[in-house]
C-alpha atoms as a PDB file:
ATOM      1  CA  UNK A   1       5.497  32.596   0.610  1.00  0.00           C
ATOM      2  CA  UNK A   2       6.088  31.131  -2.863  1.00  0.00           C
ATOM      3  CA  UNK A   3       8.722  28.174  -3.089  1.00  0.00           C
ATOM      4  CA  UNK A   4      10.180  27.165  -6.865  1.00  0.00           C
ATOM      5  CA  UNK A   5      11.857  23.610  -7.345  1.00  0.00           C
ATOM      6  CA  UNK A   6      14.325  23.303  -9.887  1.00  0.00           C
ATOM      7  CA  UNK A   7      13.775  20.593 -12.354  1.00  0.00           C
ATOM      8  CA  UNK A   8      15.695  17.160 -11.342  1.00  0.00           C
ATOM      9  CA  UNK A   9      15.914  18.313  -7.821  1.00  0.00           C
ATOM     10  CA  UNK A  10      16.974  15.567  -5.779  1.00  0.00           C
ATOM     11  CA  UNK A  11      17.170  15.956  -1.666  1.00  0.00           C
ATOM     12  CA  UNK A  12      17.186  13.302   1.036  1.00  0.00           C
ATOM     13  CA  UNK A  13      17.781  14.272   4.626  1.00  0.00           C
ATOM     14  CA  UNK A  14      18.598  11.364   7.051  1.00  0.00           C
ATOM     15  CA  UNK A  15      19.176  11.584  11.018  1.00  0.00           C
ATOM     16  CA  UNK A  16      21.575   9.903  12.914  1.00  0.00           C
ATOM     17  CA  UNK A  17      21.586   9.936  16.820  1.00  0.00           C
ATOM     18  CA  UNK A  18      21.592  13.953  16.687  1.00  0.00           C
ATOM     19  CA  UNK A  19      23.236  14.719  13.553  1.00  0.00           C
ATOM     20  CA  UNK A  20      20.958  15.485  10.696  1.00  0.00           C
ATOM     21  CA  UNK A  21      22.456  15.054   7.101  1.00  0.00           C
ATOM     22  CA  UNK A  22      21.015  16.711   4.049  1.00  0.00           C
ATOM     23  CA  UNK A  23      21.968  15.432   0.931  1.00  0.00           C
ATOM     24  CA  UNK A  24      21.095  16.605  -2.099  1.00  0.00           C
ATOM     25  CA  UNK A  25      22.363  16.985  -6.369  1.00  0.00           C
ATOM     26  CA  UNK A  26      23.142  20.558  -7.815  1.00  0.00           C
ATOM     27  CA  UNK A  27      19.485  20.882  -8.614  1.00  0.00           C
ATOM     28  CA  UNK A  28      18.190  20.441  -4.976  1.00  0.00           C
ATOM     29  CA  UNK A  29      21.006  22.905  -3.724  1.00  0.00           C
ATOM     30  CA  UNK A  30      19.664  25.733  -5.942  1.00  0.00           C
ATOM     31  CA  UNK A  31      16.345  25.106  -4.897  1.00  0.00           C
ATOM     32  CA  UNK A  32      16.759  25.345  -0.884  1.00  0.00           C
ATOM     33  CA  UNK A  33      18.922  28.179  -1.558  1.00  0.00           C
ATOM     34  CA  UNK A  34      15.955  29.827  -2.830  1.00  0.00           C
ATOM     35  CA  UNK A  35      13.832  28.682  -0.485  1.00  0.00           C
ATOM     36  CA  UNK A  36      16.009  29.713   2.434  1.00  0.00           C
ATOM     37  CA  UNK A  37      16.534  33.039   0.694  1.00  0.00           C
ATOM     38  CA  UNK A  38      12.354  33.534   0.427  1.00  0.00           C
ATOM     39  CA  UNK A  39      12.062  32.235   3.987  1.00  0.00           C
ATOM     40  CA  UNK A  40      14.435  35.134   4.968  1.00  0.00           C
ATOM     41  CA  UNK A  41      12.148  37.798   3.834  1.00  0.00           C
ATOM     42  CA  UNK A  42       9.365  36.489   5.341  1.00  0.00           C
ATOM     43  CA  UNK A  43       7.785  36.914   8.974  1.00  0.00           C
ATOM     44  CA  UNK A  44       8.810  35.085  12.343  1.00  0.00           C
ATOM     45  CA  UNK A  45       6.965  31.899  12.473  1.00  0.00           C
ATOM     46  CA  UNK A  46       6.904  31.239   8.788  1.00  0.00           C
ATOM     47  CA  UNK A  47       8.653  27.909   7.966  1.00  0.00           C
ATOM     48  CA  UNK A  48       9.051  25.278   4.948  1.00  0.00           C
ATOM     49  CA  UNK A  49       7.963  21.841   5.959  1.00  0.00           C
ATOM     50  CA  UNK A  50       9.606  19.009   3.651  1.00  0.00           C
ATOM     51  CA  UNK A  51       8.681  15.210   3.580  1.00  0.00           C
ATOM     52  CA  UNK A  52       9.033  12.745   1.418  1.00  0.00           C
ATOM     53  CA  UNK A  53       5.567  13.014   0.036  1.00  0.00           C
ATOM     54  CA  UNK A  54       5.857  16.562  -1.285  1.00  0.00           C
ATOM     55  CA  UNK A  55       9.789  16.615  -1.595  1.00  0.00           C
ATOM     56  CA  UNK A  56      12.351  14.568  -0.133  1.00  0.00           C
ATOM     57  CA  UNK A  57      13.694  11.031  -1.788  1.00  0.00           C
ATOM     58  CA  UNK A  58      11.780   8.264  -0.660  1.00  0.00           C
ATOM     59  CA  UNK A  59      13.080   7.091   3.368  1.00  0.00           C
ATOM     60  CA  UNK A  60      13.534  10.647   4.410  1.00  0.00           C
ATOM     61  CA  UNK A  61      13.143  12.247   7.498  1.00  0.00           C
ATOM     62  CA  UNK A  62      10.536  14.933   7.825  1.00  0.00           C
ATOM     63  CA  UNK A  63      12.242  18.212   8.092  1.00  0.00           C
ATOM     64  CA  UNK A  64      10.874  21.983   9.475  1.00  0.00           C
ATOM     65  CA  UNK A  65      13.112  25.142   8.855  1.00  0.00           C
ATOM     66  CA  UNK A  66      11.377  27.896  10.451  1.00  0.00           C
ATOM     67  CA  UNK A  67      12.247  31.514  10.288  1.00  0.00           C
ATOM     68  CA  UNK A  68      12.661  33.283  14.009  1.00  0.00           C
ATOM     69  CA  UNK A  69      13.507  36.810  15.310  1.00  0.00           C
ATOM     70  CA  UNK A  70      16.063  35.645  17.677  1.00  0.00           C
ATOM     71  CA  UNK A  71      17.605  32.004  18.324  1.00  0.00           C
END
């Protein structure tokens, strides 16, 4: 599954007790809606795994979105 980032893309997600919070500019928006949209029309057991050292602002949490059959 190939993932695009849009240029200036800017995402931080932070966790709080159990709320998560993902924050992120017009740019980083775009690009997760593309990545959700690819990760849609994939298989069950794909996923996108996002860190701060391959795309999250610096002091992120790690983050997993992972595309099922059923929930």
């Amino acid at each position: 599954m190939e993932t695009e980032w849009i240029d200036g893309a800017e995402i931080k997600v932070s966790i709080s007790g159990d709320t998560a919070l993902i924050s992120a500019n017009r740019e980083g928006l775009l690009s997760l809606t593309g990545h959700l949209a690819a990760l849609a029309d994939g298989m069950p057991g794909d996923h996108i795994h996002y860190d701060e050292n391959n795309s999250l602002e610096e002091g992120s949490s790690e983050l997993i979105i992972e595309r099922t059959e059923q929930v």
